[in-house]
C-alpha atoms as a PDB file:
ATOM      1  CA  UNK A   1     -15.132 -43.011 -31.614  1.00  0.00           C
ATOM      2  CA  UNK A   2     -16.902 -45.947 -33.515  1.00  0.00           C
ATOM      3  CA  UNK A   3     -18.339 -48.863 -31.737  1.00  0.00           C
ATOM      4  CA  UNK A   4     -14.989 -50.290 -29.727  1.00  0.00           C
ATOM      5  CA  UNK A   5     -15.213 -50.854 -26.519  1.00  0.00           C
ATOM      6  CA  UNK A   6     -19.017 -51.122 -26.822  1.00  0.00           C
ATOM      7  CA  UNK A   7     -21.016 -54.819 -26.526  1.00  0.00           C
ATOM      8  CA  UNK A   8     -24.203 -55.276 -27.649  1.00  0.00           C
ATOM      9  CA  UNK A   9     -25.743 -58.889 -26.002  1.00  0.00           C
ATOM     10  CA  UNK A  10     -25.735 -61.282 -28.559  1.00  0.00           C
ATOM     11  CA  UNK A  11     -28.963 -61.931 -30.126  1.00  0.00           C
ATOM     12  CA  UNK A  12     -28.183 -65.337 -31.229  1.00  0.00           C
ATOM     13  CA  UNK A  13     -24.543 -67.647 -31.158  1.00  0.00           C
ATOM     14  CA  UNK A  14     -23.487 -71.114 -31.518  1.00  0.00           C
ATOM     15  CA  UNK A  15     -22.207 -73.129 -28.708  1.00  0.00           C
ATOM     16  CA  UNK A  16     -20.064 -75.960 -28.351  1.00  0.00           C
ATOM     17  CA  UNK A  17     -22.085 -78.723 -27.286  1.00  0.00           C
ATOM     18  CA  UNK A  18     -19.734 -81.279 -25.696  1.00  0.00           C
ATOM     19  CA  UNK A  19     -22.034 -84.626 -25.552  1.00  0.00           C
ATOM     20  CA  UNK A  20     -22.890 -84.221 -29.746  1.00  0.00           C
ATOM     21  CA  UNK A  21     -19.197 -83.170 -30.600  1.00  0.00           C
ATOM     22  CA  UNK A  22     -20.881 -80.010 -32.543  1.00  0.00           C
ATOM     23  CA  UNK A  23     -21.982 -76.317 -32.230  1.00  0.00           C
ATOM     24  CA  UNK A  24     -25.618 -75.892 -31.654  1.00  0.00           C
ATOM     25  CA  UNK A  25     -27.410 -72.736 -32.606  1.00  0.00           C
ATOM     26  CA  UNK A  26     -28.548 -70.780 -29.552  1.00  0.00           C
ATOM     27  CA  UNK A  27     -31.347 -68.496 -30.491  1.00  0.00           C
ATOM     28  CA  UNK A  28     -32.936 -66.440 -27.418  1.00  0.00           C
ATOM     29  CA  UNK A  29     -35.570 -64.937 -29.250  1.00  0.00           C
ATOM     30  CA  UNK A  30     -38.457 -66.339 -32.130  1.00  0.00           C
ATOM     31  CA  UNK A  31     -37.075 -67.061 -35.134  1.00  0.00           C
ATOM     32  CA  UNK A  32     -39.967 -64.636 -36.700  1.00  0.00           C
ATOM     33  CA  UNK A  33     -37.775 -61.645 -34.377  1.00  0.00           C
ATOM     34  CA  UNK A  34     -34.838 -62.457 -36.489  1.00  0.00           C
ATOM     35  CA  UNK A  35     -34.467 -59.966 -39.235  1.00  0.00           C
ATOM     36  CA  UNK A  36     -33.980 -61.196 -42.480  1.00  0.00           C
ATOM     37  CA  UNK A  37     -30.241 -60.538 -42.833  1.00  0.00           C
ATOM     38  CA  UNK A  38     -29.984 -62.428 -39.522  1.00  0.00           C
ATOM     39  CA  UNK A  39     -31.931 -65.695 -40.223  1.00  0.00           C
ATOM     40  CA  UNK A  40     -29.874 -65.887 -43.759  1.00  0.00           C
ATOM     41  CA  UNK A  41     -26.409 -65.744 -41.451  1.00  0.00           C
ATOM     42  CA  UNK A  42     -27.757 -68.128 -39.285  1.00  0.00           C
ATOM     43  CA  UNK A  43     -28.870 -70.477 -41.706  1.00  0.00           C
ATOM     44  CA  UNK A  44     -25.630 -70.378 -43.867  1.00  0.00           C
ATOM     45  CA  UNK A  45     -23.655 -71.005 -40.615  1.00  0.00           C
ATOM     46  CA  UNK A  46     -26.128 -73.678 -39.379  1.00  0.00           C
ATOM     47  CA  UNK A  47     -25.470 -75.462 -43.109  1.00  0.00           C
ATOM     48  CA  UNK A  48     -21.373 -75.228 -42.149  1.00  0.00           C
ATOM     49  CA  UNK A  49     -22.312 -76.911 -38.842  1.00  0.00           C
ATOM     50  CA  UNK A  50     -24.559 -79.473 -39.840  1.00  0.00           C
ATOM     51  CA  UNK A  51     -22.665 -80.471 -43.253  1.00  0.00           C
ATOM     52  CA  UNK A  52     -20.416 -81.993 -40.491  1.00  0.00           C
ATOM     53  CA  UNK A  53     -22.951 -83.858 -38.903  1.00  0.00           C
ATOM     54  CA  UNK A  54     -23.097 -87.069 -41.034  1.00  0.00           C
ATOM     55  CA  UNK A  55     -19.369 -87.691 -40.407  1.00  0.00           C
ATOM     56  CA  UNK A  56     -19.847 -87.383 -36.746  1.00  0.00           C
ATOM     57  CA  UNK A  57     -22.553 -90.353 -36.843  1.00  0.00           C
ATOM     58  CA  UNK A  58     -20.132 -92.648 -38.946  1.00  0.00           C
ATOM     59  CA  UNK A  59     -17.549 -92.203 -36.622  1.00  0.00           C
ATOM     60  CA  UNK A  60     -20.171 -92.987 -33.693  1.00  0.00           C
ATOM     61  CA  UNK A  61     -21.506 -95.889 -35.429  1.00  0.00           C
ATOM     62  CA  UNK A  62     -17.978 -97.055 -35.492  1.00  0.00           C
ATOM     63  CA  UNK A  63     -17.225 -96.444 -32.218  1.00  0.00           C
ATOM     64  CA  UNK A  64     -20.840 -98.575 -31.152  1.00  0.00           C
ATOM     65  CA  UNK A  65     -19.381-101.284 -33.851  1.00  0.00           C
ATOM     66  CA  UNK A  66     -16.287-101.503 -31.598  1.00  0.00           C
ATOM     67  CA  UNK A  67     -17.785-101.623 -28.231  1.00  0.00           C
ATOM     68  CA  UNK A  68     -20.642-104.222 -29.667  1.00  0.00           C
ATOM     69  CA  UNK A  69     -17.758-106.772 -30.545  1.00  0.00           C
ATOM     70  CA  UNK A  70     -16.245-105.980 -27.147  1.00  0.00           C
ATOM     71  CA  UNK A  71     -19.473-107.199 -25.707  1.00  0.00           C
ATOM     72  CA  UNK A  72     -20.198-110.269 -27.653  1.00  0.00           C
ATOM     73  CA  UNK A  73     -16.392-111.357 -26.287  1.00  0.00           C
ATOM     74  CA  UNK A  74     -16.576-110.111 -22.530  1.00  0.00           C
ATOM     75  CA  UNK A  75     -17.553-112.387 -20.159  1.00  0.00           C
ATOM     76  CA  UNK A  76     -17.371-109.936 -17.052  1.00  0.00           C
ATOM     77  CA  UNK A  77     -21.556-109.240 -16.221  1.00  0.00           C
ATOM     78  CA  UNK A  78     -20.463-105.595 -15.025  1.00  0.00           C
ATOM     79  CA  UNK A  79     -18.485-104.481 -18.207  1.00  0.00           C
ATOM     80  CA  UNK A  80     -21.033-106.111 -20.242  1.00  0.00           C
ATOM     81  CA  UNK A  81     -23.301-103.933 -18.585  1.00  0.00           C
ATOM     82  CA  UNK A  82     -20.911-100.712 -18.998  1.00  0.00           C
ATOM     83  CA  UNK A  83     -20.348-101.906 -22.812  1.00  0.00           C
ATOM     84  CA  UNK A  84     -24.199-102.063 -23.114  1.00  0.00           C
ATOM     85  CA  UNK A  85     -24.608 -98.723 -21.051  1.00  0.00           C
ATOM     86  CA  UNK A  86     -21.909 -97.039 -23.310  1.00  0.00           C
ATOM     87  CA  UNK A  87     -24.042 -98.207 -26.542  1.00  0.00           C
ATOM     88  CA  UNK A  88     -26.946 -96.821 -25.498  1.00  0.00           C
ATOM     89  CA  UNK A  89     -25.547 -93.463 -24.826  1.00  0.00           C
ATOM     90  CA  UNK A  90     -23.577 -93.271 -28.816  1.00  0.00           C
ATOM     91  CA  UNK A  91     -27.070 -94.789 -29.973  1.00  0.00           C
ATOM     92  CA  UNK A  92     -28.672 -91.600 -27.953  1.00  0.00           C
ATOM     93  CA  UNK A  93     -25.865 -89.258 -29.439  1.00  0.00           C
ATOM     94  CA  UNK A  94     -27.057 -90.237 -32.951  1.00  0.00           C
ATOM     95  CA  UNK A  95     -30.800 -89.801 -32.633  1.00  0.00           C
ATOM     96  CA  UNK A  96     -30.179 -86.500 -31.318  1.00  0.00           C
ATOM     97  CA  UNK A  97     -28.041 -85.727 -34.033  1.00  0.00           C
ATOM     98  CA  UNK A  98     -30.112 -86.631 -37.018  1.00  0.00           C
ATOM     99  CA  UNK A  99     -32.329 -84.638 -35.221  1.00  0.00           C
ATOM    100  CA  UNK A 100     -30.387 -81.947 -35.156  1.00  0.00           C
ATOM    101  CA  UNK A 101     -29.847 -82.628 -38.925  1.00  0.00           C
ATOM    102  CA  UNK A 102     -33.107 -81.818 -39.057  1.00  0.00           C
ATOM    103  CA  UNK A 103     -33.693 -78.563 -37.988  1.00  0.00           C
ATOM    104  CA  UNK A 104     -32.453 -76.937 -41.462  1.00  0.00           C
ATOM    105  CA  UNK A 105     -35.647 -78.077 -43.208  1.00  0.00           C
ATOM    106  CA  UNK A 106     -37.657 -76.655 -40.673  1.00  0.00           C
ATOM    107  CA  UNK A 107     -36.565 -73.113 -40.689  1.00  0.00           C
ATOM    108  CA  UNK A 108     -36.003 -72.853 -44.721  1.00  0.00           C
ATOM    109  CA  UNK A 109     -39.767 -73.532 -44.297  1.00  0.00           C
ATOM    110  CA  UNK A 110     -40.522 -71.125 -41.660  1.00  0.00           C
ATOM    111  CA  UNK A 111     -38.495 -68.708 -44.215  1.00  0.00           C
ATOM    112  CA  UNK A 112     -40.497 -69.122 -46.951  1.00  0.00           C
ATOM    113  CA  UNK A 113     -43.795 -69.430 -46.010  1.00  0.00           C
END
């Protein structure tokens, strides 16, 4: 009968991760539980994922580039202070993302040691 119709829980996935505009690896269990085969599939699909990641910033840091000529033009306090609000947030989007750019090194360490 094979294995149709059968579901094993998922011991990892990427998610969709709305705020960063990317998937993000969601690993339940230590990356040490992984077995070998595992960590190399998650690792090559991480490296699809976060090849994409530089492009995302540019076009963020575009989008903050926009919104900071907006504000050096608007004279209403409350947008300025949405403009400003809205900056912060990209800004915020960006740190987490070259954080997220990150991560790669980290586990090709924990790999190898």
């Amino acid at each position: 009968m094979g294995r149709k119709g059968v579901s094993e829980p998922l011991r990892y996935q990427f998610v969709y991760n709305e705020r960063m505009g990317i998937q993000l690896p969601d690993l339940p269990l230590a990356w040490e539980e992984y077995t070998p085969t595992e960590r190399a599939d998650i690792l090559l699909e991480w490296e699809e994922i976060r090849s994409t990641i530089p492009d995302r910033i540019i076009k963020l840091e575009a989008t903050i580039n926009e919104k900071q000529s907006q504000l050096s033009e608007e004279e209403n306090f409350p947008r300025c202070c949405e403009l400003n609000s809205e900056i912060h947030e990209l800004a915020s989007i960006i740190n987490d993302l070259n954080i997220w750019f990150r991560v790669q090194q980290d586990y090709e360490t924990k790999t190898h040691q």
